[in-house]
Protein backbone atom coordinates (compact mmCIF):
# COMPACT_ATOMS: atom_id res chain seq x y z
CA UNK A 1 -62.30 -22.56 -42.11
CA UNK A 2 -58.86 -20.28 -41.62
CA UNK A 3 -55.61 -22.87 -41.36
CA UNK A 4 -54.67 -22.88 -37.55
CA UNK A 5 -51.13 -22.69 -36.30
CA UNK A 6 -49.23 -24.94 -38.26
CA UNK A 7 -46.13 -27.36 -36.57
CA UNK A 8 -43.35 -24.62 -35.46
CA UNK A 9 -40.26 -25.03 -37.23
CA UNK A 10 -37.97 -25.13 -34.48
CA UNK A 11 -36.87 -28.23 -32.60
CA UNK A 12 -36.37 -28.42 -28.58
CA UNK A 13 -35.39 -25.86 -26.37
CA UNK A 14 -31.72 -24.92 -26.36
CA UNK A 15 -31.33 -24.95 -22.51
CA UNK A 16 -34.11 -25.70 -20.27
CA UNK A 17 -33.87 -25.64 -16.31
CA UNK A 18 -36.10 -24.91 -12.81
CA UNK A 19 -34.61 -23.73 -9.73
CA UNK A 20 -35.74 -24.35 -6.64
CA UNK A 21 -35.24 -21.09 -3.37
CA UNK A 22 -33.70 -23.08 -0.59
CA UNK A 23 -35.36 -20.54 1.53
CA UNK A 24 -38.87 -20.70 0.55
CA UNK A 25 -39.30 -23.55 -1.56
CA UNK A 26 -40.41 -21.33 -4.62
CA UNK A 27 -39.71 -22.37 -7.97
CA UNK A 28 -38.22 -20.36 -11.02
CA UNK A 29 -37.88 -21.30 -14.62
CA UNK A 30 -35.50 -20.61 -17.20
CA UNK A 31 -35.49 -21.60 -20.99
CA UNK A 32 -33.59 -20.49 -23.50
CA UNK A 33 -35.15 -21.37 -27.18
CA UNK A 34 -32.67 -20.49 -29.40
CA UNK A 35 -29.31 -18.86 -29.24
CA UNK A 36 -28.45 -16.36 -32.56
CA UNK A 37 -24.81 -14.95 -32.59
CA UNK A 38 -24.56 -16.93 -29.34
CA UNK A 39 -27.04 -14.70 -27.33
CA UNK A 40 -31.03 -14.77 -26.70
CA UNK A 41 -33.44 -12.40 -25.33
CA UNK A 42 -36.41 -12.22 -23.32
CA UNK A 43 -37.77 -11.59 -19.94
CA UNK A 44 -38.33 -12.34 -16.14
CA UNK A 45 -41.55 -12.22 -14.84
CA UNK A 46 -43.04 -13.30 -11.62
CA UNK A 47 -46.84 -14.56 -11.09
CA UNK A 48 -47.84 -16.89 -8.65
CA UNK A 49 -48.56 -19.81 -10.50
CA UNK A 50 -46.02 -19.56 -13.43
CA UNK A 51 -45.03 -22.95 -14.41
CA UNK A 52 -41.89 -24.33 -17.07
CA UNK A 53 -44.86 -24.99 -19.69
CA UNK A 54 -45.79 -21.29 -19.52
CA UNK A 55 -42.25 -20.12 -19.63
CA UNK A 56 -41.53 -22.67 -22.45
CA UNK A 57 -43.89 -21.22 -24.89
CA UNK A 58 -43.15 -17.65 -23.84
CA UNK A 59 -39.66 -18.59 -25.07
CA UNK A 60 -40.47 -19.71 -28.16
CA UNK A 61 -42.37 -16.72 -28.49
CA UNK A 62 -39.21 -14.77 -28.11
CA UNK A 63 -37.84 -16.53 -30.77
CA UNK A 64 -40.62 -15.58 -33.24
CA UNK A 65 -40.76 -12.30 -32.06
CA UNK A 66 -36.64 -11.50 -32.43
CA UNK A 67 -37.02 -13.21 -35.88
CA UNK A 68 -40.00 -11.56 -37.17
CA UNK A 69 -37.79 -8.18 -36.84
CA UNK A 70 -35.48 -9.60 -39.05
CA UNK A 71 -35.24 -8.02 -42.26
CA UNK A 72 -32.32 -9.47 -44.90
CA UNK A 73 -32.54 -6.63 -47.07
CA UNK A 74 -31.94 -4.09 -44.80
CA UNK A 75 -28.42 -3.07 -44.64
CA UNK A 76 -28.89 0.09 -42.67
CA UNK A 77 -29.88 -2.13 -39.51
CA UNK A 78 -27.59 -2.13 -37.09
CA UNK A 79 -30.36 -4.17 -35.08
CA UNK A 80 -29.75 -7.87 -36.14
CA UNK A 81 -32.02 -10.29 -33.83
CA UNK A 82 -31.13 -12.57 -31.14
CA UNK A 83 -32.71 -15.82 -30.70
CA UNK A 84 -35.12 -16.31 -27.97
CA UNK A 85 -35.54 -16.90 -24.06
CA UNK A 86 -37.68 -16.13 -21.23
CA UNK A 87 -37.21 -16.66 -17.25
CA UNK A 88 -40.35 -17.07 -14.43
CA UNK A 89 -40.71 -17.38 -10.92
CA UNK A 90 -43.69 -18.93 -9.20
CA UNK A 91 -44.33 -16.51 -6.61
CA UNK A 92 -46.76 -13.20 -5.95
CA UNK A 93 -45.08 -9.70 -6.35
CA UNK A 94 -46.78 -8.29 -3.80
CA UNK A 95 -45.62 -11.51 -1.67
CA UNK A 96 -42.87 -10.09 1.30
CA UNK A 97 -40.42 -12.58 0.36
CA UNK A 98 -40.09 -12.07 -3.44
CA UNK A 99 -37.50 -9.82 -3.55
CA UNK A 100 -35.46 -12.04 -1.86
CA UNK A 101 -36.57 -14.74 -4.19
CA UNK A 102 -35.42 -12.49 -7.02
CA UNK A 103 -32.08 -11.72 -5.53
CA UNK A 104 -31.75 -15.80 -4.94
CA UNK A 105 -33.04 -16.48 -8.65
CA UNK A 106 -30.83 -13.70 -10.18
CA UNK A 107 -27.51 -15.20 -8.51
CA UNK A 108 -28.24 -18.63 -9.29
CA UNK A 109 -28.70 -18.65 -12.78
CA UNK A 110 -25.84 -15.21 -13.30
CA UNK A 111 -23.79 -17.88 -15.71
CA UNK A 112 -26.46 -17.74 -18.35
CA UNK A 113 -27.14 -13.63 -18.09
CA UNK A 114 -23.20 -13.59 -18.19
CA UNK A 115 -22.78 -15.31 -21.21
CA UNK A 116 -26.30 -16.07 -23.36
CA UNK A 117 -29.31 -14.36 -21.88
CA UNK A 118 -30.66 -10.81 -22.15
CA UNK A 119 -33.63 -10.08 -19.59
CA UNK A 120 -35.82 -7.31 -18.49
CA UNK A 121 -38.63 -6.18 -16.81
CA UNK A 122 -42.09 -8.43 -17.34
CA UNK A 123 -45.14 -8.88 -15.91
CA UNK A 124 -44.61 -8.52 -12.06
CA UNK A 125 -41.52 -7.06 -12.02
CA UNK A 126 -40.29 -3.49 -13.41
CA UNK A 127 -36.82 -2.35 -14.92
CA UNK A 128 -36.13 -0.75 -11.75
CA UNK A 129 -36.70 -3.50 -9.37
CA UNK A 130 -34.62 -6.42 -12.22
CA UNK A 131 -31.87 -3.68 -12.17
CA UNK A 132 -31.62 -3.37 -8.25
CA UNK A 133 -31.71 -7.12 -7.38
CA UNK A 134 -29.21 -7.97 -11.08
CA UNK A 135 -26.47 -5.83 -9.32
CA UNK A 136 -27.34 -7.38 -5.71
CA UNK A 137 -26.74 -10.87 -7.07
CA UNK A 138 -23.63 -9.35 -8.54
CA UNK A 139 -24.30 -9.46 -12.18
CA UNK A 140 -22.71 -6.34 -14.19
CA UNK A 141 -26.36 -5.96 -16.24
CA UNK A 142 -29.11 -8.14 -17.25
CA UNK A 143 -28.28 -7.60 -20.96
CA UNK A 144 -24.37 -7.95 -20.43
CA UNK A 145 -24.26 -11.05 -22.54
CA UNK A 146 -25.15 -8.82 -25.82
CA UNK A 147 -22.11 -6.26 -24.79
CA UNK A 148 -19.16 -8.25 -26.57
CA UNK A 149 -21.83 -7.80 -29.73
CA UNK A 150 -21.53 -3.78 -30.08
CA UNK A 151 -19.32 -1.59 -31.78
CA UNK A 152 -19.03 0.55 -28.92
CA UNK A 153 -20.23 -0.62 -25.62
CA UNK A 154 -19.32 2.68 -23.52
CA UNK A 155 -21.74 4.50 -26.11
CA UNK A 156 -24.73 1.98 -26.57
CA UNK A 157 -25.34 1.73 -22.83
CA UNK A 158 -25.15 5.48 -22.25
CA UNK A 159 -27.80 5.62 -25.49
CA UNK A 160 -30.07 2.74 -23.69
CA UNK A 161 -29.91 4.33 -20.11
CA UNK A 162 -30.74 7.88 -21.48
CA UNK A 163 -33.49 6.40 -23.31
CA UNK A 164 -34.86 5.02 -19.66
CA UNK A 165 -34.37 8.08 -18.76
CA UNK A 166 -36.49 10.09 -21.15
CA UNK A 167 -40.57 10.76 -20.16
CA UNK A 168 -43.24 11.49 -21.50
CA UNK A 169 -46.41 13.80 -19.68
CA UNK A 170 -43.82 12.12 -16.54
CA UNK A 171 -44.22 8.43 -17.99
CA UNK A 172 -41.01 6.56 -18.79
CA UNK A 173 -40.59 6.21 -22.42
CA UNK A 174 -40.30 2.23 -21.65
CA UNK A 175 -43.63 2.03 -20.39
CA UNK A 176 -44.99 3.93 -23.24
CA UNK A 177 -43.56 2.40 -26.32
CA UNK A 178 -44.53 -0.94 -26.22
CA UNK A 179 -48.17 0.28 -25.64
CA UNK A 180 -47.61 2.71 -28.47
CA UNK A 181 -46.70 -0.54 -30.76
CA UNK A 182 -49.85 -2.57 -29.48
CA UNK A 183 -51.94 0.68 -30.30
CA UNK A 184 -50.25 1.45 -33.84
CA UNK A 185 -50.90 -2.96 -34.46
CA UNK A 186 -55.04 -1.93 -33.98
CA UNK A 187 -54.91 1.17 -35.56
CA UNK A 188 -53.42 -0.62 -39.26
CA UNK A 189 -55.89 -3.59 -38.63
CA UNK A 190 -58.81 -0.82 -38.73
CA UNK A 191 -57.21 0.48 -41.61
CA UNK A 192 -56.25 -1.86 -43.83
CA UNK A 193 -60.82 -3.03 -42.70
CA UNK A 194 -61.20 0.56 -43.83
CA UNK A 195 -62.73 1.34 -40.08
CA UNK A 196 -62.58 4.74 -38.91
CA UNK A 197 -60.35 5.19 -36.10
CA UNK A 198 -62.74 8.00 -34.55
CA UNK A 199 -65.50 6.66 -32.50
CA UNK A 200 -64.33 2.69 -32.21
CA UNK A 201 -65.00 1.30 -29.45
CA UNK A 202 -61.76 -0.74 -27.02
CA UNK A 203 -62.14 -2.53 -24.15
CA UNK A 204 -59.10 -3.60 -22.44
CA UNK A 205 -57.98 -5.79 -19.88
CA UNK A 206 -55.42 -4.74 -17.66
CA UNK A 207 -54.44 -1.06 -16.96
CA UNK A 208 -50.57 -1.75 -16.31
CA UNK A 209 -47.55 -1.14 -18.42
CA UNK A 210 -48.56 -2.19 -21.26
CA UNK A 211 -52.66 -2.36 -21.09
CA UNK A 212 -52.18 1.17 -19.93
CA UNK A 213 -49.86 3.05 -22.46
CA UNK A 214 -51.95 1.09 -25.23
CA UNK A 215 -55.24 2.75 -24.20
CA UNK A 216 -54.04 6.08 -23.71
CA UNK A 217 -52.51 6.07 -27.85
CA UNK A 218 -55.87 4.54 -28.85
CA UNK A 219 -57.44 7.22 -26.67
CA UNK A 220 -55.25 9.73 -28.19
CA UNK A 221 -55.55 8.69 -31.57
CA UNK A 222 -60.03 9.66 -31.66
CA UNK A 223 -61.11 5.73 -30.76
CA UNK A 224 -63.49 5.44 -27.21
CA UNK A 225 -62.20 3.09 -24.77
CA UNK A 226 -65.54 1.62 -22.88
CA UNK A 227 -64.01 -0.69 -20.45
CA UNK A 228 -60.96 -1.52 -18.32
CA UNK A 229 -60.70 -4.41 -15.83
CA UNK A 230 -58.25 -4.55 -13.08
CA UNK A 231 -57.85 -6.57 -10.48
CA UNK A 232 -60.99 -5.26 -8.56
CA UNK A 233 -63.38 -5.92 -11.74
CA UNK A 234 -64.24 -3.64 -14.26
CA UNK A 235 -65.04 -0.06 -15.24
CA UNK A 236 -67.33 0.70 -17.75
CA UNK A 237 -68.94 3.94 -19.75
CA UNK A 238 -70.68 3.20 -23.04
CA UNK A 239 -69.50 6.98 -24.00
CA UNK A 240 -66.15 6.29 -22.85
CA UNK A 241 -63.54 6.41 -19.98
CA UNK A 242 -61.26 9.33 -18.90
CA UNK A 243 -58.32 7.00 -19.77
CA UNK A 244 -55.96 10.35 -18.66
CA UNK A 245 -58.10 10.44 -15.52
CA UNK A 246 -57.51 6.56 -14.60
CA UNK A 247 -54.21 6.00 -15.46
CA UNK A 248 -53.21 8.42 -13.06
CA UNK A 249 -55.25 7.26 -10.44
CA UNK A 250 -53.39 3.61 -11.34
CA UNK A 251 -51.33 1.98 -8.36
CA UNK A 252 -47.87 0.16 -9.05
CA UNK A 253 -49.75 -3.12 -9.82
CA UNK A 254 -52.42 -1.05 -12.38
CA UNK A 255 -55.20 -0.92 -10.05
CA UNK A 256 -56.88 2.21 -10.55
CA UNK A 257 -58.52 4.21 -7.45
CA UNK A 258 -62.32 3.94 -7.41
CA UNK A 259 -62.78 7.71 -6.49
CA UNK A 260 -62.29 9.14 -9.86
CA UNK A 261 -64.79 7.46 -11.10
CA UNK A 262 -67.53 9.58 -12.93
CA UNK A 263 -71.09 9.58 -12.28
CA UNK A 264 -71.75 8.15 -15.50
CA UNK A 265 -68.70 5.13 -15.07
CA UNK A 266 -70.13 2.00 -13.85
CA UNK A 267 -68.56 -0.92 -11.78
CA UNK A 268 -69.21 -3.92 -13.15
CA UNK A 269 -67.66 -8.01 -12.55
CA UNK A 270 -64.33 -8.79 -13.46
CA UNK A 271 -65.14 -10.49 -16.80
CA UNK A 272 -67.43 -8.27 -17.92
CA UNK A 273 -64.61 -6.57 -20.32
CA UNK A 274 -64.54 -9.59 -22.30
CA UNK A 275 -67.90 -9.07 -23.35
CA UNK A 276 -68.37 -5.04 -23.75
CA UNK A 277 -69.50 -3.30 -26.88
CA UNK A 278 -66.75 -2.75 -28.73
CA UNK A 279 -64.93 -2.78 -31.66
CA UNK A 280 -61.02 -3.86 -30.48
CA UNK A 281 -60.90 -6.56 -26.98
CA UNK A 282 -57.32 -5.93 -26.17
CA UNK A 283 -56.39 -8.53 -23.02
CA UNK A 284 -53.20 -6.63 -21.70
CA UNK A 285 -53.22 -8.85 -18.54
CA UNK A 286 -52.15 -12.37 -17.98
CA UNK A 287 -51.76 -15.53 -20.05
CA UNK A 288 -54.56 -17.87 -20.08
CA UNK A 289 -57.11 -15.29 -20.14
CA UNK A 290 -59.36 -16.30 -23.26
CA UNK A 291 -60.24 -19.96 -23.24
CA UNK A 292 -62.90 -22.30 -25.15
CA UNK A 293 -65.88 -21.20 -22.42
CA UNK A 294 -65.07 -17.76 -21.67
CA UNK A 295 -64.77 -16.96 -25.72
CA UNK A 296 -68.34 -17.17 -26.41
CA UNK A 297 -68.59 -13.68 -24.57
CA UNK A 298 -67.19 -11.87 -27.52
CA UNK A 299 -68.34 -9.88 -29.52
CA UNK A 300 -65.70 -7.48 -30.70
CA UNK A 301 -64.50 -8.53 -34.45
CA UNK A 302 -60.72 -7.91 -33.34
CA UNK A 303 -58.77 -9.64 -30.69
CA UNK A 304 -55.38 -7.29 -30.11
CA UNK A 305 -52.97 -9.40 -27.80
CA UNK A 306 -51.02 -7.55 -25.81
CA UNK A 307 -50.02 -9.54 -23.29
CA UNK A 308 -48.07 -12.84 -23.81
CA UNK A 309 -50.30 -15.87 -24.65
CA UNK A 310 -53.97 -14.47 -23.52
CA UNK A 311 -55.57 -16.39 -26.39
CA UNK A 312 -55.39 -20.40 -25.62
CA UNK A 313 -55.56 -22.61 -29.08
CA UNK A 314 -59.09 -24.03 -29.07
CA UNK A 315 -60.42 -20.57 -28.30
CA UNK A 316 -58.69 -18.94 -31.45
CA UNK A 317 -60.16 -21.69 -33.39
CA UNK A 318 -63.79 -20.83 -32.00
CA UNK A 319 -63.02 -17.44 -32.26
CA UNK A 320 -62.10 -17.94 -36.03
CA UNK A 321 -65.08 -19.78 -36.98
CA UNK A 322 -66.71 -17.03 -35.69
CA UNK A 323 -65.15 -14.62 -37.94
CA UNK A 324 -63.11 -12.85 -34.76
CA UNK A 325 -59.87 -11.96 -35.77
CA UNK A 326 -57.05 -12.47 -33.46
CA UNK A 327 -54.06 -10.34 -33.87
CA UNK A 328 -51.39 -12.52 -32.50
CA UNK A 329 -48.83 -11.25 -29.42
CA UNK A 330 -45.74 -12.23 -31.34
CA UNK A 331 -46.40 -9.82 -33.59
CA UNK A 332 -48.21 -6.76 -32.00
CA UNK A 333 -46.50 -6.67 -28.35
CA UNK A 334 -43.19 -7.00 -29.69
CA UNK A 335 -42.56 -3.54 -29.63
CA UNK A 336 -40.97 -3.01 -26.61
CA UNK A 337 -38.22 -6.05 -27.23
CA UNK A 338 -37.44 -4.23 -30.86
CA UNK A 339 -36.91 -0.72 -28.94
CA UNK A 340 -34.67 -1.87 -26.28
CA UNK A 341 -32.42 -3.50 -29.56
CA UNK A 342 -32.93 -0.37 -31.58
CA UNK A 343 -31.97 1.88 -28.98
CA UNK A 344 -29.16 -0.03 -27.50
CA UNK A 345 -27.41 -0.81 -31.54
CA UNK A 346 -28.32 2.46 -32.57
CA UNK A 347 -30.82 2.76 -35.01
CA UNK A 348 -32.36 5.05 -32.58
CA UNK A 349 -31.63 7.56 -30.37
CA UNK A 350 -32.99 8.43 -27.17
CA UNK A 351 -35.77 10.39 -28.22
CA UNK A 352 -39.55 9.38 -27.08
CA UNK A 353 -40.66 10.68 -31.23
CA UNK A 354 -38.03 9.07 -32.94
CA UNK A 355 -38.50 5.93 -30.57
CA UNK A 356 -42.52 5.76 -31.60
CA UNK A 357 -42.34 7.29 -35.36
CA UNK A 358 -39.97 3.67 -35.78
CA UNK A 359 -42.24 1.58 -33.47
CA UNK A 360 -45.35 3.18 -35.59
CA UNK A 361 -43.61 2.24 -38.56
CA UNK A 362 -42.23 -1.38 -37.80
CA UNK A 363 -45.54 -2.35 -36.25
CA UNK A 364 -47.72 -1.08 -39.26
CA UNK A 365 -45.48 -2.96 -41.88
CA UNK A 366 -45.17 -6.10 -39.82
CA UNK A 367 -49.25 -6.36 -39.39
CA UNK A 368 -49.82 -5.42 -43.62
CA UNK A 369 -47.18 -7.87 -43.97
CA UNK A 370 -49.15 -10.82 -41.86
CA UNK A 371 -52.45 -10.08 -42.58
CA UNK A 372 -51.26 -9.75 -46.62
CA UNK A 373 -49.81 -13.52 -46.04
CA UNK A 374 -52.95 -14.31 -44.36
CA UNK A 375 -55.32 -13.39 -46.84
CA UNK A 376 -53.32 -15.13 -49.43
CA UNK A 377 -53.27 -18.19 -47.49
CA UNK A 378 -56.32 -18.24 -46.53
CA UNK A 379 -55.06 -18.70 -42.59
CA UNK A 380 -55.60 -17.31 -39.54
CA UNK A 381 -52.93 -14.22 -39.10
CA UNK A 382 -51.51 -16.29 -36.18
CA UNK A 383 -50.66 -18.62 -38.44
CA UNK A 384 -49.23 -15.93 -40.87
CA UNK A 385 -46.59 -15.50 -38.35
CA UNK A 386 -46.04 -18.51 -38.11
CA UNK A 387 -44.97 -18.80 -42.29
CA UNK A 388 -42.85 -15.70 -41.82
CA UNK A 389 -40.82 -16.64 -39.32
CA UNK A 390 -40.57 -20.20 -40.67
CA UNK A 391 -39.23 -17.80 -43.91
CA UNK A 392 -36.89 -15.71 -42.27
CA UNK A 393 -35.13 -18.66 -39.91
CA UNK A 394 -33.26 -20.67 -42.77
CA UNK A 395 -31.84 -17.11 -43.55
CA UNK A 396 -30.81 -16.31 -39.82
CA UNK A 397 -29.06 -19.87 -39.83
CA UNK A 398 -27.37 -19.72 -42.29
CA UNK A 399 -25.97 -15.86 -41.58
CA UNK A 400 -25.80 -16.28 -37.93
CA UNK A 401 -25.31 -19.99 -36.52
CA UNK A 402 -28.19 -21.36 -34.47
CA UNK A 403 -26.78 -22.66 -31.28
CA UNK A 404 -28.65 -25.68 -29.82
């Protein structure tokens, strides 16, 4: 049986705090892993429901992910990784008062964005809407603690903010490329199998940012995707999806209008995704998603995470004596972390092909790199990661400082 996720190598969160909105009683969460060169990275979400615990391990996530882009024999970087963080608040999107919570969150914990915390958009909250309520609560940027780190601030944040601006068929290159990194993390796993990428079958859940761009590169790329859930269940055709056709029909929240559907597209329950006919499940959705019950549905051979924590432990493990391989989120939906680093230090430009020709390319070597370590260990690729970054941390310490 495959070696699960061993002990991580990192000891106690850094900074760990929840807020509580004086106005509503909601609750946010902020925890900051790891600090490298002083400053750590990751984002705000919002989902009613989201608890420390959840935005604890996200955090540590961050950490992995920031370190597994870490490369000490590149001298050409400019990119060197940050340590980790992440920030949630317990309350619904759509709720009426959650801007205001935002606003009320953003201001109250502005010493840590000012000085150690990058954030962004995240599930339940865009770019847009953390940039509107970041200068509300009177905060310069939400990534103003990295500034004192570049060579040229005036330049890198004209670089990062054409980059937002750039589109692509009229979708923002930041929607796309961490979609494009999730797709290029399936695509090497059906390589390196020696699968044809023409004619597998996907099935994803979640048709937002991220569950969306991924489906239309797998689309792109000759693979049938044969199932989508959204919140209103899911949609189904064993021949496959107009993927173009339903991502424009998507709301803001990813819910796709029922009227384009094709006479030959079937609505079916919410969880039927989990158990389609196909070759790739990619959950794109929420954490939590797989479990030890709901696993025994599959029976796709790959597990693609795309969102942050879908896959809980004792399902992996079930999944994995099952011979299901699970291609672990701190590897494949780091993409769009990397690209915001890339563009903003200048290893990129603000071009959508240069942006995915270097996502393609970090993805691809990151997933032959983990699923080589894998194989040798004999280990799940989860806990691949795991080895790597337990590698490439003595190095960061010792070049960088960690900051506890």
């Amino acid at each position: 049986m495959p070696a699960t996720n061993p002990p991580h190598p990192l000891p106690a969160p850094h900074i760990s705090l929840t807020w509580t909105d004086h106005v509503t009683g909601r609750q946010g969460h902020l925890v900051v892993d790891r600090l490298v060169r002083g400053v750590s990275s990751g984002g705000l979400r919002m989902r009613e429901g989201c608890t420390l615990d959840e935005v604890t391990g996200l955090a540590r996530g961050m950490t992995m992910k920031e370190a597994l882009h870490f490369d000490a024999d590149d001298d050409r970087a400019r990119y060197i990784p940050l340590g980790g963080a992440k920030g949630g608040i317990d309350c619904d999107p759509r709720d009426p008062d959650a801007y205001g919570v935002l606003v009320r969150y953003l201001r109250a914990v502005r010493p840590y964005i000012e000085s150690v915390w990058t954030t962004g958009e995240d599930l339940g909250l865009t770019q847009d809407l953390v940039d509107r309520a970041a200068a509300e609560a009177g905060l310069v940027s939400s990534i103003q603690a990295v500034y004192p780190l570049l060579d040229d601030e005036s330049a890198a944040r004209r670089r990062l903010a054409d980059a937002f601006a750039v589109t692509v068929d009229g979708i923002g290159l930041d929607e796309l490329v961490g979609g494009c990194g999730v797709a290029e993390s399936a695509l090497a796993a059906l390589d390196r199998a020696g699968v044809a990428h023409r004619g597998a079958r996907v099935s994803v859940q979640g048709l937002g940012t991220m569950g969306g761009a991924t489906a239309r590169f797998l689309s792109r790329a000759g693979l049938k995707v044969v199932a989508v859930a959204d919140i209103k269940g899911t949609l189904a055709n064993p021949a496959g999806l107009d993927v173009e056709a339903l991502l424009a029909a998507r709301d803001a929240y990813g819910t796709v209008d029922r009227s384009v559907l094709r006479e030959a597209d079937r609505e079916l329950p919410a969880d039927a995704w989990l158990a389609a006919d196909a070759d790739i499940l990619v959950p794109a959705a929420v954490s939590y998603a797989i479990d030890a019950s709901n696993q025994a549905q599959i029976t796709a051979p790959w597990v693609v995470e795309a969102a942050n924590m879908p896959v809980l432990p004792d399902a992996e493990l079930l999944l994995a004596e099952r011979g299901v391989t699970v291609l672990p989120d701190v590897v494949v939906n780091s993409g769009t972390n990397a690209w915001w680093w890339w563009t903003l230090f200048g290893d990129i430009g603000a071009d959508a092909e240069q942006a995915f020709a270097h996502t393609r390319r970090s993805m691809r070597a990151l997933i032959e790199l983990m699923l080589g370590r894998a194989e040798a260990d004999g280990s799940t690729p989860r806990a691949a990661a795991h080895a790597l970054v337990a590698d490439r941390l003595p190095v960061m310490a010792e070049r960088f400082g960690w900051y506890r």
